[in-house]
N, C-alpha and C. Protein backbone atom coordinates (compact mmCIF):
# COMPACT_ATOMS: atom_id res chain seq x y z
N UNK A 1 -11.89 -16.52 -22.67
CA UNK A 1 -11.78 -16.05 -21.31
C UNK A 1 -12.03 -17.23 -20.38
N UNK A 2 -11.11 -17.61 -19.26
CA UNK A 2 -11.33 -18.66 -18.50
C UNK A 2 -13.17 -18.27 -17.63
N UNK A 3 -13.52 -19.23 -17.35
CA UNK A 3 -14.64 -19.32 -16.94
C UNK A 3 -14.55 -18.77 -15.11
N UNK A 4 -12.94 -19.02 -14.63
CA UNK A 4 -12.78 -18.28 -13.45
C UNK A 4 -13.45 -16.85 -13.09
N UNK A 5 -12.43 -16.41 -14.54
CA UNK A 5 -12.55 -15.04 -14.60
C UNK A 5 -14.13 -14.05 -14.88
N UNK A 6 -14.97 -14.94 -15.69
CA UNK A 6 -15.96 -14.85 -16.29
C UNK A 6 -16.80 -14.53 -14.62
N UNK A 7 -16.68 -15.85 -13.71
CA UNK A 7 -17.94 -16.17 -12.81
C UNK A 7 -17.10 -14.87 -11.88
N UNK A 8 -16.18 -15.16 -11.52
CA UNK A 8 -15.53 -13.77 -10.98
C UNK A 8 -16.07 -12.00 -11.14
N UNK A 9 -16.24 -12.08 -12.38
CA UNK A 9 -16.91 -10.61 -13.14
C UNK A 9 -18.36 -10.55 -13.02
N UNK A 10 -19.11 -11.82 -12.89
CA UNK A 10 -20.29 -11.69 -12.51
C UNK A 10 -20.56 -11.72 -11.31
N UNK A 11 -19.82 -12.41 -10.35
CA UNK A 11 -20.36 -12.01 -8.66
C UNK A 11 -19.91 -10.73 -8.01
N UNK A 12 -18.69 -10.08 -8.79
CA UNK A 12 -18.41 -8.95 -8.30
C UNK A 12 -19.28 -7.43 -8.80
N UNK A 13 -19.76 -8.01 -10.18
CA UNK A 13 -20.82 -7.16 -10.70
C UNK A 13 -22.10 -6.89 -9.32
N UNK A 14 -22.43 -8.09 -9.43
CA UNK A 14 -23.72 -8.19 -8.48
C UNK A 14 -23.72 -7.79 -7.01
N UNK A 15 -22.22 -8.30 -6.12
CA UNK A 15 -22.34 -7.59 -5.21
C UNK A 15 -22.17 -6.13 -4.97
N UNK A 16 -21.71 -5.28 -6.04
CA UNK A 16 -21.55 -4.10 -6.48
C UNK A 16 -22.60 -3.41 -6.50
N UNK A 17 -24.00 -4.31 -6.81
CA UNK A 17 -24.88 -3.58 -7.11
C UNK A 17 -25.50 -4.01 -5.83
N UNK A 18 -25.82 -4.78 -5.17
CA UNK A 18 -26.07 -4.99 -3.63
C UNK A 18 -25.34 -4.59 -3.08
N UNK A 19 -24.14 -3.66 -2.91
CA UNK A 19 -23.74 -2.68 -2.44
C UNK A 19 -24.81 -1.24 -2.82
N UNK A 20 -24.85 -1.08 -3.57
CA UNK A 20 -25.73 0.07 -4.12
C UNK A 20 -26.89 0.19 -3.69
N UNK A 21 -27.51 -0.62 -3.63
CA UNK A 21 -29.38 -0.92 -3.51
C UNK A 21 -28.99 -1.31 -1.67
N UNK A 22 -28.20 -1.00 -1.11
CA UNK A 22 -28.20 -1.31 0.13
C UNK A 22 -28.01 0.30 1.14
N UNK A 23 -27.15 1.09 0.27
CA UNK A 23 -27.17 2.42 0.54
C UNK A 23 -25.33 2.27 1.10
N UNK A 24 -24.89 1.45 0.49
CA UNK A 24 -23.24 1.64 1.16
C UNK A 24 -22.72 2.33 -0.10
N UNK A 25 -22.68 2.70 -1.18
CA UNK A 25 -22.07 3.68 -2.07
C UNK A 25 -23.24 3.84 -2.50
N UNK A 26 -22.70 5.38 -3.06
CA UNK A 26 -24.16 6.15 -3.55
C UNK A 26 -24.07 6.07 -4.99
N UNK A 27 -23.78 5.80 -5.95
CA UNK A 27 -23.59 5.51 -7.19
C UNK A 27 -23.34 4.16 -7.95
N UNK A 28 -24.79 3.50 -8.54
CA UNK A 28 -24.83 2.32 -8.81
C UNK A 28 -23.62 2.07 -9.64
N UNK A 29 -23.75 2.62 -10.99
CA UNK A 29 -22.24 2.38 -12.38
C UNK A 29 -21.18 2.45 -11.29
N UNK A 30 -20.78 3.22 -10.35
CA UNK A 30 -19.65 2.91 -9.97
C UNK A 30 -19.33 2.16 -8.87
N UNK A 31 -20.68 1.44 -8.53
CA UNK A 31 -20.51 0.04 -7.38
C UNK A 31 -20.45 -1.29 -8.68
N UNK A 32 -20.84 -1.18 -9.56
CA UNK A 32 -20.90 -1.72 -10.73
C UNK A 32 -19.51 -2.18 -10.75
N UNK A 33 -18.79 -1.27 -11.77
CA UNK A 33 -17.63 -1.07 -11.90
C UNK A 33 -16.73 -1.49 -11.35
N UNK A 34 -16.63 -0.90 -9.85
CA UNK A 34 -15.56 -1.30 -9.10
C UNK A 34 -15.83 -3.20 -8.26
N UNK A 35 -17.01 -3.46 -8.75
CA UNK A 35 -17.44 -4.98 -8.46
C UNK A 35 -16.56 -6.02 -9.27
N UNK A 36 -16.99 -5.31 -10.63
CA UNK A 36 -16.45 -5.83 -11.51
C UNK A 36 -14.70 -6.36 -11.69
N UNK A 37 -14.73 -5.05 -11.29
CA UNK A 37 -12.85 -4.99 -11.34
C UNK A 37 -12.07 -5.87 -10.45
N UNK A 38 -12.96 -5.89 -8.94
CA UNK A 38 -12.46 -6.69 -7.78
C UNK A 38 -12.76 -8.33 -8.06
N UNK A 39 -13.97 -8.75 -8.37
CA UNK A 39 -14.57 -9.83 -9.06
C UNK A 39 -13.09 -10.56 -10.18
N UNK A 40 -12.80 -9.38 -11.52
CA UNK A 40 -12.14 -10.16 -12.66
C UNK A 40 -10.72 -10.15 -12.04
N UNK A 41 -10.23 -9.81 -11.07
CA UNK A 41 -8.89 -9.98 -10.47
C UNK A 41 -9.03 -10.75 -9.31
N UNK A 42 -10.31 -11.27 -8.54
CA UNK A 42 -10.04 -12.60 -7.59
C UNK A 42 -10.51 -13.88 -8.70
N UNK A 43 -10.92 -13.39 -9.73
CA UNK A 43 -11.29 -14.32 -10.98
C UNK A 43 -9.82 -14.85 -11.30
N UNK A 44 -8.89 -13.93 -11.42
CA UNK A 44 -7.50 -14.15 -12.57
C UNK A 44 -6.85 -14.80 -11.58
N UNK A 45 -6.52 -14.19 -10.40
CA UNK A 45 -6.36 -15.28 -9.56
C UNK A 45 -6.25 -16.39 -8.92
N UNK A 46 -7.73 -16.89 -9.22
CA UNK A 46 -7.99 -18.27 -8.73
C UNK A 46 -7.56 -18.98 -9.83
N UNK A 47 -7.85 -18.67 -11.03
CA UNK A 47 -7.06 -19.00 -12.01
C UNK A 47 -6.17 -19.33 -12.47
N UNK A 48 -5.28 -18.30 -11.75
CA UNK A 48 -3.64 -18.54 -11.80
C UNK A 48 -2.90 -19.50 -10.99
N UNK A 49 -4.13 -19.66 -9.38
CA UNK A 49 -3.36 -20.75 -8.45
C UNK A 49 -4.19 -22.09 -8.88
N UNK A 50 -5.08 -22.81 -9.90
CA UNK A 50 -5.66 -23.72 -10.03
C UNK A 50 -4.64 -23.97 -11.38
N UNK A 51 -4.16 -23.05 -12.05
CA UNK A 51 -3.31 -23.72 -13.03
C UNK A 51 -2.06 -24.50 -12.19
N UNK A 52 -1.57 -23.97 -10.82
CA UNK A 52 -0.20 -24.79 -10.31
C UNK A 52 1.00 -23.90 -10.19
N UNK A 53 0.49 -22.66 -11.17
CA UNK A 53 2.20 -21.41 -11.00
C UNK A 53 1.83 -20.33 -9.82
N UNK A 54 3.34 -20.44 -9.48
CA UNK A 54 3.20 -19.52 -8.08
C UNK A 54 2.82 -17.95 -9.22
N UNK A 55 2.38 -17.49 -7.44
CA UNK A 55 1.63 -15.99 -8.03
C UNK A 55 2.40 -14.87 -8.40
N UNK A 56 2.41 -13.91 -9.05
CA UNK A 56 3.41 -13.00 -9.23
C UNK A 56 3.97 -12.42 -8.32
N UNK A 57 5.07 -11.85 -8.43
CA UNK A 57 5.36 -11.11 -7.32
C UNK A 57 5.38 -9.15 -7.17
């Protein structure tokens, strides 16, 4: 797994959960979750434009 994607899945984890513990969604697993998901897709991303190929369309 690129390391993009990796640090990606962990800051989106975390602000997910500082979403949670802040009182902006009421359900930690699913501030979790959806951290995660937003995190490993600006992960794949940066990824994709540091390799040099344009982005999908």
């Amino acid at each position: 797994m690129s390391p993009f994607i990796t640090r990606g899945l962990l800051m989106g984890s975390s602000l997910g959960v500082f979403a949670a513990l802040s009182g902006l969604v009421d359900n930690m697993a699913r501030a979790f979750i959806l951290g995660m998901i937003a995190g490993g897709l600006a992960g794949f991303t940066l990824a994709r434009l540091r390799r040099g190929r344009p982005p999908l369309d």
